[in-house]
PDB file of N, CA and C in Angstrom:
ATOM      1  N   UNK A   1       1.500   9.195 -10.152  1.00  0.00           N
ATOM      2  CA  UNK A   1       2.557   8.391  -9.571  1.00  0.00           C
ATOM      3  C   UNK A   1       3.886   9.108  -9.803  1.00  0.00           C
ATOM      4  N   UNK A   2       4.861   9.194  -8.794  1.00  0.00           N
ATOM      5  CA  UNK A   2       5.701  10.094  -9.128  1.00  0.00           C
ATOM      6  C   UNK A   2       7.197   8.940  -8.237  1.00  0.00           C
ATOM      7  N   UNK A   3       8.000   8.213  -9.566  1.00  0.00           N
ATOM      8  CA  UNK A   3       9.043   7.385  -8.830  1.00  0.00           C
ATOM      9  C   UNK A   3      10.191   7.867  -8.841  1.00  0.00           C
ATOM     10  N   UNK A   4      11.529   8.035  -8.187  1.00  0.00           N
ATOM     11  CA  UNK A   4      12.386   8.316  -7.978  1.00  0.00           C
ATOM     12  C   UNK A   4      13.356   7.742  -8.184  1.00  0.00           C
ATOM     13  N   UNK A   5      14.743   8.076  -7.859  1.00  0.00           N
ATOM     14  CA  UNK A   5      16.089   7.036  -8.276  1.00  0.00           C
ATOM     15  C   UNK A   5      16.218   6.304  -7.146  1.00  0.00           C
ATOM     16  N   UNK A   6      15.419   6.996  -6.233  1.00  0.00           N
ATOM     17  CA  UNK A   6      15.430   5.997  -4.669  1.00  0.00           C
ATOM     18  C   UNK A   6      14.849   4.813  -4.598  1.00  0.00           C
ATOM     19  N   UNK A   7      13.370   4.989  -5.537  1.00  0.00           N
ATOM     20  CA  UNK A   7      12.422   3.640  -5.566  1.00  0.00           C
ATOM     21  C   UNK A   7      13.171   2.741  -6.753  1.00  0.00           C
ATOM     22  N   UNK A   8      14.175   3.290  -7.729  1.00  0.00           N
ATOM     23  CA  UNK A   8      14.926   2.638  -8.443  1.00  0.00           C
ATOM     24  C   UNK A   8      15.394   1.564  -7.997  1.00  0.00           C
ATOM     25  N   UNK A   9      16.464   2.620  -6.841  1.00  0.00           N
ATOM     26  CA  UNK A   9      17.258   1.718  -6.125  1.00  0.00           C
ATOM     27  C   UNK A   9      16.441   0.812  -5.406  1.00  0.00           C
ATOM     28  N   UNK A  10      15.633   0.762  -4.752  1.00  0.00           N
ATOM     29  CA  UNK A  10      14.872  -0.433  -3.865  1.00  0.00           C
ATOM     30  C   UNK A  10      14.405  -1.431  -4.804  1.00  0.00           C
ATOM     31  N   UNK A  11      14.102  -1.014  -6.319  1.00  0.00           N
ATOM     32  CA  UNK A  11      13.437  -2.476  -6.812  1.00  0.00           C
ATOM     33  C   UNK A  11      15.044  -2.772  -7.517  1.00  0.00           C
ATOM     34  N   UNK A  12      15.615  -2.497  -7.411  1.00  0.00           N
ATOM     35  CA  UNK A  12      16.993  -3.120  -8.005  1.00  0.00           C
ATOM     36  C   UNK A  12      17.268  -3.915  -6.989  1.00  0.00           C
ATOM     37  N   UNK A  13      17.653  -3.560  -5.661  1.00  0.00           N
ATOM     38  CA  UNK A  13      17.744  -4.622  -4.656  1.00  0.00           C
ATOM     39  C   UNK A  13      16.665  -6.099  -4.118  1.00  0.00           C
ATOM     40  N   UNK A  14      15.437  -5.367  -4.639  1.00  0.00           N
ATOM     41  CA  UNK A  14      14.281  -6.497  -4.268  1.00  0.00           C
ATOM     42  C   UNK A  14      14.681  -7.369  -5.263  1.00  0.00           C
ATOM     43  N   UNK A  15      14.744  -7.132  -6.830  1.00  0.00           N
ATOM     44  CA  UNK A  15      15.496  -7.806  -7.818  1.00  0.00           C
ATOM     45  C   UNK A  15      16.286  -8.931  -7.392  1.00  0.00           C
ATOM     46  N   UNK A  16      17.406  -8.355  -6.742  1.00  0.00           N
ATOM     47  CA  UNK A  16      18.722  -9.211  -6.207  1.00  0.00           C
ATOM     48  C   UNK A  16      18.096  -9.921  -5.541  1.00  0.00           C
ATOM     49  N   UNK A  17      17.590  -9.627  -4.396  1.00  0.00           N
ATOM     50  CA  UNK A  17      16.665 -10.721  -3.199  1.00  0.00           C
ATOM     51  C   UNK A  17      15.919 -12.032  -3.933  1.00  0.00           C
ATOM     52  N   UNK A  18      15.333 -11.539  -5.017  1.00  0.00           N
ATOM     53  CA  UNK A  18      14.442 -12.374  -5.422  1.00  0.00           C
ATOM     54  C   UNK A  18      15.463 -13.554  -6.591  1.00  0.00           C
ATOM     55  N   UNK A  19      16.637 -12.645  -7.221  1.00  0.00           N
ATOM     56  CA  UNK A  19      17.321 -13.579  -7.428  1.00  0.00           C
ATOM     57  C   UNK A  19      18.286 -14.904  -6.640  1.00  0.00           C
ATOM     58  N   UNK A  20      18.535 -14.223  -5.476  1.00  0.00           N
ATOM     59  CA  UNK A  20      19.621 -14.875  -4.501  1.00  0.00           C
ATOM     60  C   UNK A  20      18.336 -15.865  -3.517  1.00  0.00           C
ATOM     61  N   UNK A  21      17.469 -15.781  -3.980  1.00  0.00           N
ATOM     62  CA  UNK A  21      15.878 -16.737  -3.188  1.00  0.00           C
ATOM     63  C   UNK A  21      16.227 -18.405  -3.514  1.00  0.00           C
ATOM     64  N   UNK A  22      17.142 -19.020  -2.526  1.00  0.00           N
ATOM     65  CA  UNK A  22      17.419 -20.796  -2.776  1.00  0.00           C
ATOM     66  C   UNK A  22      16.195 -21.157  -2.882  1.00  0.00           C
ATOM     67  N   UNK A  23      15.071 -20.856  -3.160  1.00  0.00           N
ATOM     68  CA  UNK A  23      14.327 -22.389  -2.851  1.00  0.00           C
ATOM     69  C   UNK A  23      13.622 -21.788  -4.304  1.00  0.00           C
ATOM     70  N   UNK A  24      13.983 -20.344  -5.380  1.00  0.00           N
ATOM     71  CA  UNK A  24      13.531 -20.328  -6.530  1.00  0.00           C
ATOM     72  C   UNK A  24      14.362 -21.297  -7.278  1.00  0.00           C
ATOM     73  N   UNK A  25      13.722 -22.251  -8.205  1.00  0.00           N
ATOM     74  CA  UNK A  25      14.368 -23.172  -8.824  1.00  0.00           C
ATOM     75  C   UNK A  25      13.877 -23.602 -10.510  1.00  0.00           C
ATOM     76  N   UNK A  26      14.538 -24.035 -11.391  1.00  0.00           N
ATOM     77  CA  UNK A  26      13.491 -24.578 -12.792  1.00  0.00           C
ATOM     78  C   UNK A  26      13.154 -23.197 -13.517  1.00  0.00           C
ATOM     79  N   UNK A  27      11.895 -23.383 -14.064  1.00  0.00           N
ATOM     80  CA  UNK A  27      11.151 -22.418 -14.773  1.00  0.00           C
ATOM     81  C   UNK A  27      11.308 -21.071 -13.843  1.00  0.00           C
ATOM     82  N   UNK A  28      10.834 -21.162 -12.192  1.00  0.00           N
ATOM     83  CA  UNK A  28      10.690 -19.913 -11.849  1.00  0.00           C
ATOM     84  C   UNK A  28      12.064 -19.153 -11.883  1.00  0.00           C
ATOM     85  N   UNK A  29      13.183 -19.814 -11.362  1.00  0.00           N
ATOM     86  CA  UNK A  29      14.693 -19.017 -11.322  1.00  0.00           C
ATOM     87  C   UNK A  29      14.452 -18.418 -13.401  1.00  0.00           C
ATOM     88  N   UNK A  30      14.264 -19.588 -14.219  1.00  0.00           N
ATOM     89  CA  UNK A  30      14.503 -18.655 -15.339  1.00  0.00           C
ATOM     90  C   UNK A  30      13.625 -17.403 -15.464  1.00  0.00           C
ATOM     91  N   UNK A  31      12.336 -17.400 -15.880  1.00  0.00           N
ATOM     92  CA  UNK A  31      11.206 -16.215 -15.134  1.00  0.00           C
ATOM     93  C   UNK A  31      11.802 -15.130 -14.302  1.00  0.00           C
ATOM     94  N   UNK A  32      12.625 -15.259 -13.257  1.00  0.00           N
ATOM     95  CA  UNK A  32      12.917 -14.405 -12.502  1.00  0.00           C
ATOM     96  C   UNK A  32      14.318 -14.009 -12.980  1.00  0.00           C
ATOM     97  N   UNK A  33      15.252 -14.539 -13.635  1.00  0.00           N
ATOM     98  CA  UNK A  33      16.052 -14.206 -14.229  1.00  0.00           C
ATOM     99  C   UNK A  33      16.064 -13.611 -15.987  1.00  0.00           C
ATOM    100  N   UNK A  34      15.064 -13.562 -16.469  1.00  0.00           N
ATOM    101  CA  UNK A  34      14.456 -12.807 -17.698  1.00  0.00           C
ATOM    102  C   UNK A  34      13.785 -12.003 -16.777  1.00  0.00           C
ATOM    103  N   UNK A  35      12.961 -11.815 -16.077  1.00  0.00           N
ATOM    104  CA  UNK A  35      12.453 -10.609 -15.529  1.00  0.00           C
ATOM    105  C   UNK A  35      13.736  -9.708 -14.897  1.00  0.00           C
ATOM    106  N   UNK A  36      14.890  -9.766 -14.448  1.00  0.00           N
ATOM    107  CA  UNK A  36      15.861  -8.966 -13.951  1.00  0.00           C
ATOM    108  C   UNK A  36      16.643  -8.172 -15.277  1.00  0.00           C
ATOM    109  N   UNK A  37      16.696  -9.597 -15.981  1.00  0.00           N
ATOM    110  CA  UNK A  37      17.235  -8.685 -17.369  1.00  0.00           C
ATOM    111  C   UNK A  37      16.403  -7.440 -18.110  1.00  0.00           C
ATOM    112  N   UNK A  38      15.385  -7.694 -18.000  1.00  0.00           N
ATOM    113  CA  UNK A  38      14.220  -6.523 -18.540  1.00  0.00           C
ATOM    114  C   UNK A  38      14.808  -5.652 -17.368  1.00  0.00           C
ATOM    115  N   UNK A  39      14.162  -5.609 -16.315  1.00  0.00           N
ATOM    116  CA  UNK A  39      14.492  -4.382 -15.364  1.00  0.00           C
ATOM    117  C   UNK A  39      15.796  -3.596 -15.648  1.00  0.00           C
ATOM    118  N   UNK A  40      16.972  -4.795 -15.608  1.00  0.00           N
ATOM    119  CA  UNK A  40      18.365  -4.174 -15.824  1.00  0.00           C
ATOM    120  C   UNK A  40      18.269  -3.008 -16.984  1.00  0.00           C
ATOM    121  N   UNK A  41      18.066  -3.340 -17.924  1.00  0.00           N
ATOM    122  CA  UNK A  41      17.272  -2.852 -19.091  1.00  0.00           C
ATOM    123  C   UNK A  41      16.669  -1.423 -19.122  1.00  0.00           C
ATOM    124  N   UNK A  42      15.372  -1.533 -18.321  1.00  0.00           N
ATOM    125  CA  UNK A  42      14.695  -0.389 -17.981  1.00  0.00           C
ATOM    126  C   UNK A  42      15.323   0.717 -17.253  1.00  0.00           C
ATOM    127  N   UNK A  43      16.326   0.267 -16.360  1.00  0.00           N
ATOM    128  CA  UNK A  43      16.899   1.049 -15.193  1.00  0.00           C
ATOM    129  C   UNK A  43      17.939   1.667 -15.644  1.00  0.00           C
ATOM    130  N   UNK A  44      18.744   1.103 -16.562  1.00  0.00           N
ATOM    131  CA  UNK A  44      19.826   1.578 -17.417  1.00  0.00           C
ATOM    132  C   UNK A  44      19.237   2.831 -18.193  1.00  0.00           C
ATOM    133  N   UNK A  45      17.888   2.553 -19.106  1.00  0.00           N
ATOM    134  CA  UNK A  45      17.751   4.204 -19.792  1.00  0.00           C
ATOM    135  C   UNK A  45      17.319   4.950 -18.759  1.00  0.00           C
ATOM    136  N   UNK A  46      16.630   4.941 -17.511  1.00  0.00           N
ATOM    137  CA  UNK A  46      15.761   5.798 -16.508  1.00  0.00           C
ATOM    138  C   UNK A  46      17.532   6.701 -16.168  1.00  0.00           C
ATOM    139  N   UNK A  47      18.208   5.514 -15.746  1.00  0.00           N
ATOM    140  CA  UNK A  47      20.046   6.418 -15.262  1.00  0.00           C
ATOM    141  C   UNK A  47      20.563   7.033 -16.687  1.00  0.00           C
ATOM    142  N   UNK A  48      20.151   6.664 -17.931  1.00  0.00           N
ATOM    143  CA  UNK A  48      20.957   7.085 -18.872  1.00  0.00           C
ATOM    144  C   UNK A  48      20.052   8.732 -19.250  1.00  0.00           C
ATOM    145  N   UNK A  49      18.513   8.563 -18.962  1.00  0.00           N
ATOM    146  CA  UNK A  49      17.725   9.641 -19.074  1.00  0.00           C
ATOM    147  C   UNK A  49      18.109  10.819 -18.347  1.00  0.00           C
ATOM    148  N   UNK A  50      17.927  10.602 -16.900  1.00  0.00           N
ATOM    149  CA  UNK A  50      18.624  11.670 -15.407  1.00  0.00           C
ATOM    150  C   UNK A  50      19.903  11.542 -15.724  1.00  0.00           C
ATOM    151  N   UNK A  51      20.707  11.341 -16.726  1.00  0.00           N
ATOM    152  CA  UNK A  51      22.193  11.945 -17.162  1.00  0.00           C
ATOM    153  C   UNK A  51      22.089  12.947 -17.623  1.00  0.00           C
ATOM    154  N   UNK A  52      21.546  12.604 -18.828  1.00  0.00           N
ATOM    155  CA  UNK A  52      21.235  13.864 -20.232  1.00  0.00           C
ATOM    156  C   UNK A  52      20.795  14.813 -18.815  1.00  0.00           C
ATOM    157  N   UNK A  53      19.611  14.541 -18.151  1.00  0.00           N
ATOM    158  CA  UNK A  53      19.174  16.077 -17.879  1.00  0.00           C
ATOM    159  C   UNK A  53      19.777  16.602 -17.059  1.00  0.00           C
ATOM    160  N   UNK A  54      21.001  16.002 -16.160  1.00  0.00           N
ATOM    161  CA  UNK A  54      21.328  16.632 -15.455  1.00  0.00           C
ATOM    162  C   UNK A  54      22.833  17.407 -16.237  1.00  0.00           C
ATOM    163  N   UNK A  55      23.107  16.460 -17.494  1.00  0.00           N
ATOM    164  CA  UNK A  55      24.371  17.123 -17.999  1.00  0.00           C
ATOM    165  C   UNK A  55      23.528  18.500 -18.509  1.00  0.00           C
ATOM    166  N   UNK A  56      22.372  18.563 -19.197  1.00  0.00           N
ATOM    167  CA  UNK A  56      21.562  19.668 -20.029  1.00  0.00           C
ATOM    168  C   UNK A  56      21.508  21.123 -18.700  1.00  0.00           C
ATOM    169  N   UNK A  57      20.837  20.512 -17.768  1.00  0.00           N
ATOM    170  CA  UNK A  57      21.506  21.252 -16.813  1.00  0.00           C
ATOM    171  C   UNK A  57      22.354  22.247 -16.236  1.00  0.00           C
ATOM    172  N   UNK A  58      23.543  21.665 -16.116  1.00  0.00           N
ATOM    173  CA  UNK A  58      25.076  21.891 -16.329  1.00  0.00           C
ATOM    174  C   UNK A  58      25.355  22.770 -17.504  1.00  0.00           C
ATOM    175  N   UNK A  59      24.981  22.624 -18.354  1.00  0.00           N
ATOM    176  CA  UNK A  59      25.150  23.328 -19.525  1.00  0.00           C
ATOM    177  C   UNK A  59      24.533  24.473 -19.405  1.00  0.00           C
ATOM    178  N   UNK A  60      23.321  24.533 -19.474  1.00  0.00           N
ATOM    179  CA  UNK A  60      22.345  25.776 -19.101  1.00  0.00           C
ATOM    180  C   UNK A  60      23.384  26.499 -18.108  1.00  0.00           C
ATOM    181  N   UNK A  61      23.730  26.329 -17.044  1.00  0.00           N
ATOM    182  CA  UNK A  61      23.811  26.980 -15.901  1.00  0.00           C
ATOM    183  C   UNK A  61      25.173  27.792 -16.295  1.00  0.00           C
ATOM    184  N   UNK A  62      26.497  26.718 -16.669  1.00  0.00           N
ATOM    185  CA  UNK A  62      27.039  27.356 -17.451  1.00  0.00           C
ATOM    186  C   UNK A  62      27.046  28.839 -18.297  1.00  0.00           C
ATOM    187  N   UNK A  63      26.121  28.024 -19.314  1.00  0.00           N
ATOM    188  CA  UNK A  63      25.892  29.435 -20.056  1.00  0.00           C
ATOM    189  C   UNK A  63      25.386  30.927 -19.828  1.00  0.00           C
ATOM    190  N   UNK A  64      24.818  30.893 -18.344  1.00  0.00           N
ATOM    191  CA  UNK A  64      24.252  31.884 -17.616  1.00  0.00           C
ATOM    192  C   UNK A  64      25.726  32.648 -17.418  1.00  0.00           C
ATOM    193  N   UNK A  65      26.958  32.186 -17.292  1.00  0.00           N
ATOM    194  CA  UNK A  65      28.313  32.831 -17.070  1.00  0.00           C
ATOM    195  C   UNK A  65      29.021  33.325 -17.956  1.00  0.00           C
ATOM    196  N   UNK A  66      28.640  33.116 -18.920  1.00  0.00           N
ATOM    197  CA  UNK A  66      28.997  33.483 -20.615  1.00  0.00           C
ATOM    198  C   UNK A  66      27.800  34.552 -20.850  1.00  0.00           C
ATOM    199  N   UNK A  67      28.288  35.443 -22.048  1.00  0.00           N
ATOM    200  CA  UNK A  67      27.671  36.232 -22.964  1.00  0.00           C
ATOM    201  C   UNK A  67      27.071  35.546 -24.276  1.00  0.00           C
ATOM    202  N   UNK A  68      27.346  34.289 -24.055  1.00  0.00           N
ATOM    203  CA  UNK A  68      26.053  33.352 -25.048  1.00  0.00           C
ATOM    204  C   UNK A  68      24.970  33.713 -24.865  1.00  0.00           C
ATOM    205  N   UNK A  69      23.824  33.543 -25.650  1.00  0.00           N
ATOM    206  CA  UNK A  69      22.689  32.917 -25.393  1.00  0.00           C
ATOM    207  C   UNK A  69      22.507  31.304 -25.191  1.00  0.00           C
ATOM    208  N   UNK A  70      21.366  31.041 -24.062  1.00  0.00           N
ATOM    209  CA  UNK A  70      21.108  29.450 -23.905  1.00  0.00           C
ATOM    210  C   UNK A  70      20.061  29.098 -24.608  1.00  0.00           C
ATOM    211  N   UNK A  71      20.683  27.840 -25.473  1.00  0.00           N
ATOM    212  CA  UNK A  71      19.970  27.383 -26.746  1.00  0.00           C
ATOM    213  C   UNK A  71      18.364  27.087 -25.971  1.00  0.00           C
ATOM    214  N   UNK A  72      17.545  27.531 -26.736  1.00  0.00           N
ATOM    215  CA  UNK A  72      15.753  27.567 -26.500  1.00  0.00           C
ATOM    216  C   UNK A  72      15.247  26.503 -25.891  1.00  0.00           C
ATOM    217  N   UNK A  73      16.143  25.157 -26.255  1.00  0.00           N
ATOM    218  CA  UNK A  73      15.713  23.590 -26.013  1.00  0.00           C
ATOM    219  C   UNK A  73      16.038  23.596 -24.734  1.00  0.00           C
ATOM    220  N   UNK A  74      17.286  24.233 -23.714  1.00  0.00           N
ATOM    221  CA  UNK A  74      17.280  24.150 -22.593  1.00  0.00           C
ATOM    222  C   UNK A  74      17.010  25.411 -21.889  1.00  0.00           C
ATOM    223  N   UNK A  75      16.047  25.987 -22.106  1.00  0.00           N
ATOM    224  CA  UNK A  75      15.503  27.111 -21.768  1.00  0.00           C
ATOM    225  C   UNK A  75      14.582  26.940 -20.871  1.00  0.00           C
ATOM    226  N   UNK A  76      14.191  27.165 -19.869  1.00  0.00           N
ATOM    227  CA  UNK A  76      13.107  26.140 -18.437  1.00  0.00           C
ATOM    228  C   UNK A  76      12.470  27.057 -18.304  1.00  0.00           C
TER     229      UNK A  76
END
């Protein structure tokens, strides 16, 4: 299985849909509103994860312009 920031984005919006749903009401609106908070949750480290690597990245590429060496950990 291979998901993307694209399929991110689509269950973040199905999320919303399913929150903004008038006729969810009671138990299910709470259910569906603890289930958004988890997601919120999940989706936050997946964007906080594709930071790091894209700042690690950046860095690497960087260092290709310098007479450094690039530290081993971002070595690809």
């Amino acid at each position: 299985m291979k998901n993307t920031l694209g399929d991110l984005n689509n269950h973040l919006f199905a999320q919303l849909e399913r929150l903004g749903d008038e006729e969810i009401t009671g138990d299910k609106l709470k259910e569906e509103m603890d289930r958004a908070k988890t997601v919120t949750i999940v989706a936050q480290q997946i964007i906080a994860n594709g930071s790091l690597v894209l700042e690690a990245k950046k860095v690497a590429e960087n260092s290709l312009y310098t007479d450094k060496p690039v530290p081993k950990m971002l070595e690809g």
